[in-house]
Protein backbone atom coordinates (compact mmCIF):
# COMPACT_ATOMS: atom_id res chain seq x y z
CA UNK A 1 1.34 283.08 151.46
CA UNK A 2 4.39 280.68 153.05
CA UNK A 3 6.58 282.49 150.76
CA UNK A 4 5.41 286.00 151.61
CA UNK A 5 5.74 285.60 155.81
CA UNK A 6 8.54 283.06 155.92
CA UNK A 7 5.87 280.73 157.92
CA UNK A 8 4.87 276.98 157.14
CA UNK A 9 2.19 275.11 157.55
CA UNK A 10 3.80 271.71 158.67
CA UNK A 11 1.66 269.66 155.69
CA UNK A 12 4.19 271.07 152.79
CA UNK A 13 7.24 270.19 155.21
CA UNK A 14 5.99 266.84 155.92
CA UNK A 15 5.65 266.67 151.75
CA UNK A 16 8.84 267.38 151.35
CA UNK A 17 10.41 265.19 153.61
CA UNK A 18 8.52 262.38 152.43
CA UNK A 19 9.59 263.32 148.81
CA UNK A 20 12.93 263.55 149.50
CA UNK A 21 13.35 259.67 150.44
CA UNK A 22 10.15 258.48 148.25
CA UNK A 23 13.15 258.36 145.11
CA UNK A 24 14.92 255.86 147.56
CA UNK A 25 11.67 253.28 148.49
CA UNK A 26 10.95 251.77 145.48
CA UNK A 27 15.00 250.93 144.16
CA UNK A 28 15.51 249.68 147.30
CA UNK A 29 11.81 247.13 147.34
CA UNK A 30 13.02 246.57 143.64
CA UNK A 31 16.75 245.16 145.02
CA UNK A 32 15.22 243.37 148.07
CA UNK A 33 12.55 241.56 145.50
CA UNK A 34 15.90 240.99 143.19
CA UNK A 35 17.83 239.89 146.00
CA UNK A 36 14.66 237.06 147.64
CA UNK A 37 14.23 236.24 143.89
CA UNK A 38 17.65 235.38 142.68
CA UNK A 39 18.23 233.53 146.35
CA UNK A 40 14.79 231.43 146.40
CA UNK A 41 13.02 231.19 143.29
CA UNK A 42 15.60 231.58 139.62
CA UNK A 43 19.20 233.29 138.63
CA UNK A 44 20.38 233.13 135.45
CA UNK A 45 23.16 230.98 134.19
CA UNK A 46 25.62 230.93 131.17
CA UNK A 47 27.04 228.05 129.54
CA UNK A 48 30.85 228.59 129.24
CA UNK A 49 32.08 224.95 128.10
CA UNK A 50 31.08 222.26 125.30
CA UNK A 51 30.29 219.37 128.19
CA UNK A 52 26.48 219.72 127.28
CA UNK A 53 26.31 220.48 123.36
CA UNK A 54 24.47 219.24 121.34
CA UNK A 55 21.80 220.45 123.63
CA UNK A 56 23.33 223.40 125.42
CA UNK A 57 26.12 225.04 123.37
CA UNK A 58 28.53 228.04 124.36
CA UNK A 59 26.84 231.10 125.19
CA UNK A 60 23.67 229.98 125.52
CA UNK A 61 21.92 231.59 128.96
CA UNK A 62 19.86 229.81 130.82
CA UNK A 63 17.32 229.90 133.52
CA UNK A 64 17.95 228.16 136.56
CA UNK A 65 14.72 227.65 138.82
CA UNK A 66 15.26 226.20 143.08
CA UNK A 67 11.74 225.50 143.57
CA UNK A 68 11.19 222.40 142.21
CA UNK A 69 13.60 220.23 144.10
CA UNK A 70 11.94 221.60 147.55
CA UNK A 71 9.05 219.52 146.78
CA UNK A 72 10.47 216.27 144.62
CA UNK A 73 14.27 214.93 144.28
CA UNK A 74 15.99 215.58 140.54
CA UNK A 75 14.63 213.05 138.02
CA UNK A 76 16.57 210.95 135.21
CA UNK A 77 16.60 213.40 132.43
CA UNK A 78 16.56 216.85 134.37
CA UNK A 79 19.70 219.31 133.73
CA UNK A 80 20.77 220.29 136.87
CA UNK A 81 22.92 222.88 138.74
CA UNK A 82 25.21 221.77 141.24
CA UNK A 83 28.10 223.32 143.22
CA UNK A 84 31.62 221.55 141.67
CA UNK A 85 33.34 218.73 143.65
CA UNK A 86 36.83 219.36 144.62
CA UNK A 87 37.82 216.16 142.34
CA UNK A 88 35.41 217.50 139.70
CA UNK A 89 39.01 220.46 139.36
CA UNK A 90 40.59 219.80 136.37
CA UNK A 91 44.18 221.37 135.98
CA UNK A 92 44.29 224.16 133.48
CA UNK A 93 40.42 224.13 133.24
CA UNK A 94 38.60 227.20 133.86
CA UNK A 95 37.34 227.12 137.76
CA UNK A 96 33.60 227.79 138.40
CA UNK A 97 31.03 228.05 141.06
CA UNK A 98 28.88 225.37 138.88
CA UNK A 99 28.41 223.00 136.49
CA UNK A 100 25.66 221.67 134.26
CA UNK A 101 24.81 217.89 133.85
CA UNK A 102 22.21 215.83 132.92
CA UNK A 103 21.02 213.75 135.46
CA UNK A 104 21.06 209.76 133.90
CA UNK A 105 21.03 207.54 137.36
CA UNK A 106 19.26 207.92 140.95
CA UNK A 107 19.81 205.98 144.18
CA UNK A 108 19.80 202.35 143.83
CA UNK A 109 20.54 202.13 140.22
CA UNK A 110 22.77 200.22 138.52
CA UNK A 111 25.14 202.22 135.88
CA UNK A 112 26.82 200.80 134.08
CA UNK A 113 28.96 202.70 129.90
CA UNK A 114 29.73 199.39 128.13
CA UNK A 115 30.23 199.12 123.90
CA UNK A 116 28.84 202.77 123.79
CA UNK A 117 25.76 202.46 125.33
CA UNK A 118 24.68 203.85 128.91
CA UNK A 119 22.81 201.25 130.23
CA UNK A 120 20.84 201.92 133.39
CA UNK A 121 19.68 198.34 135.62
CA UNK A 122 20.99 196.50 132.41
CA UNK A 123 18.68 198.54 130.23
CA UNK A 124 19.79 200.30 127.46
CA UNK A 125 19.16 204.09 128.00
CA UNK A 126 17.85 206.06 125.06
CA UNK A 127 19.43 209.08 124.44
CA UNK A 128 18.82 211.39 121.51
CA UNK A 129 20.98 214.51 123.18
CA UNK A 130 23.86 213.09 122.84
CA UNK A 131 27.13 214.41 120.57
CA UNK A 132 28.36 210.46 120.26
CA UNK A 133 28.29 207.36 121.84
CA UNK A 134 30.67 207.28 125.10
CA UNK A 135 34.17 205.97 123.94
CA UNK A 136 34.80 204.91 127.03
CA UNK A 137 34.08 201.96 129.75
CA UNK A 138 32.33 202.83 133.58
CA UNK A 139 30.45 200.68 135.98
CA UNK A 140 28.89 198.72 136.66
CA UNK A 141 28.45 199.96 140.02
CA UNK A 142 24.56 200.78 141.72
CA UNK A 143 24.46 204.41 142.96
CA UNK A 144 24.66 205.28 146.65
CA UNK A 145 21.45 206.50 148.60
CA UNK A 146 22.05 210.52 148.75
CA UNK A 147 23.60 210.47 145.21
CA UNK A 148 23.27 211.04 141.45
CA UNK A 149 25.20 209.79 137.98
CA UNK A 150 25.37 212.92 136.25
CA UNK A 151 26.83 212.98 132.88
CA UNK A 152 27.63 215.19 130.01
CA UNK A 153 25.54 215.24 126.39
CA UNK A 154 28.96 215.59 124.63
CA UNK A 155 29.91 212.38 126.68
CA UNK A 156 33.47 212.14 125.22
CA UNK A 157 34.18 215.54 126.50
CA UNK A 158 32.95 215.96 129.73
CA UNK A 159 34.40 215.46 133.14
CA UNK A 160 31.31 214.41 134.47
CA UNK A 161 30.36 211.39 137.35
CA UNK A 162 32.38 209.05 134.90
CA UNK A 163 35.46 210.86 135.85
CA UNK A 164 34.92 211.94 139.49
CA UNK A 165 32.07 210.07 140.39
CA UNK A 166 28.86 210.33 142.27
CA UNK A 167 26.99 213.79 142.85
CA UNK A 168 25.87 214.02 146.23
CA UNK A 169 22.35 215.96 146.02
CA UNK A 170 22.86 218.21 148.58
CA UNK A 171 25.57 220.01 146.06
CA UNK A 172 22.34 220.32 143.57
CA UNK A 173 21.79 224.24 143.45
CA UNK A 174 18.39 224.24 140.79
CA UNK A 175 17.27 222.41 137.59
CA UNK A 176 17.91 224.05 134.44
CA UNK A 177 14.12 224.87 132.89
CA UNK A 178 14.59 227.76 129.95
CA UNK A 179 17.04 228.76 128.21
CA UNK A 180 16.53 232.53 127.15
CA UNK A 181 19.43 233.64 124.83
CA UNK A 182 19.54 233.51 121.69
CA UNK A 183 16.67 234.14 121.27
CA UNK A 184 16.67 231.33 118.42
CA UNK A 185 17.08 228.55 120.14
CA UNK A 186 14.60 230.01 123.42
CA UNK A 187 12.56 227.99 124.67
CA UNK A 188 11.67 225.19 127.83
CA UNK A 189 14.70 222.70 128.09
């Protein structure tokens, strides 16, 4: 009889009140999980350039995880994330918070593009992502402690460690480990 007397009992207040910011609580856990998610464990990432094709093409959207390099340093072979180089700028090309490589030389390598062929401590590297063959001549020079030789698939059109040379690893933001669009070519990378 509330209605009837104008009186309440306190519980259907208290109901209220908690109803009233219950529509609030879970959006806001949902952004906060978003928010710890996107910072510790994955974002997404889209591919925006031709650096990487044949294996990464414009478009594609990829999944970058930040776990992984907590617990190892990048290997030869892994695609990573890193935050751009101020001589990594190119005039007139399109300025970004990252870049994409594939990681082909750790510390204390030798590197060295000769006749085509990336050859890594005087060994031939074999590399079936590639566009082409490198048209061009690098190295040899060993890579610094605290550094990577990152290099575009589509070598001859990449401005990659060739051009501006060594990736320090503290710019490395995540390793590329999915890509999830289209839905075609999804899949582990």
């Amino acid at each position: 009889m509330e209605e009837a007397t104008g009186k309440s009992d306190g519980k259907s207040e208290a109901r209220a009140g908690k109803r009233q910011w219950s529509w609030l609580v879970l959006p806001g856990v949902a952004l906060l999980l978003a928010v710890l998610v996107r910072g510790w464990v994955a974002e997404p990432r889209l591919i925006i350039s031709d650096s990487m094709e044949p294996a990464l093409t414009y478009g594609d959207r990829l999944l970058m995880e930040k776990v992984s390099y907590r617990f190892h340093p990048p290997r030869a072979g892994d695609l990573v994330v890193f935050e751009p180089l101020p001589s990594a700028d190119r005039r007139g090309a399109l300025r970004v918070d990252a870049h994409i490589k594939r990681v082909i030389a750790l510390p204390g390598q030798e590197v060295r593009v000769h006749e085509g062929r990336v050859l890594i401590d005087g060994q031939p590297l074999e590399e079936p992502y590639v566009a082409e063959a490198p048209d061009y001549e690098w190295g040899p020079t060993r890579v610094p402690e605290d550094m990577l030789f990152v290099l575009g698939d589509n070598r001859n059109a990449s401005a990659d460690s060739h051009v501006w040379g060594f990736l320090p690893r503290r710019n490395v933001l995540g390793r590329v480990c999915l890509r999830f669009w289209p839905l075609g070519r999804a899949g582990s990378l």
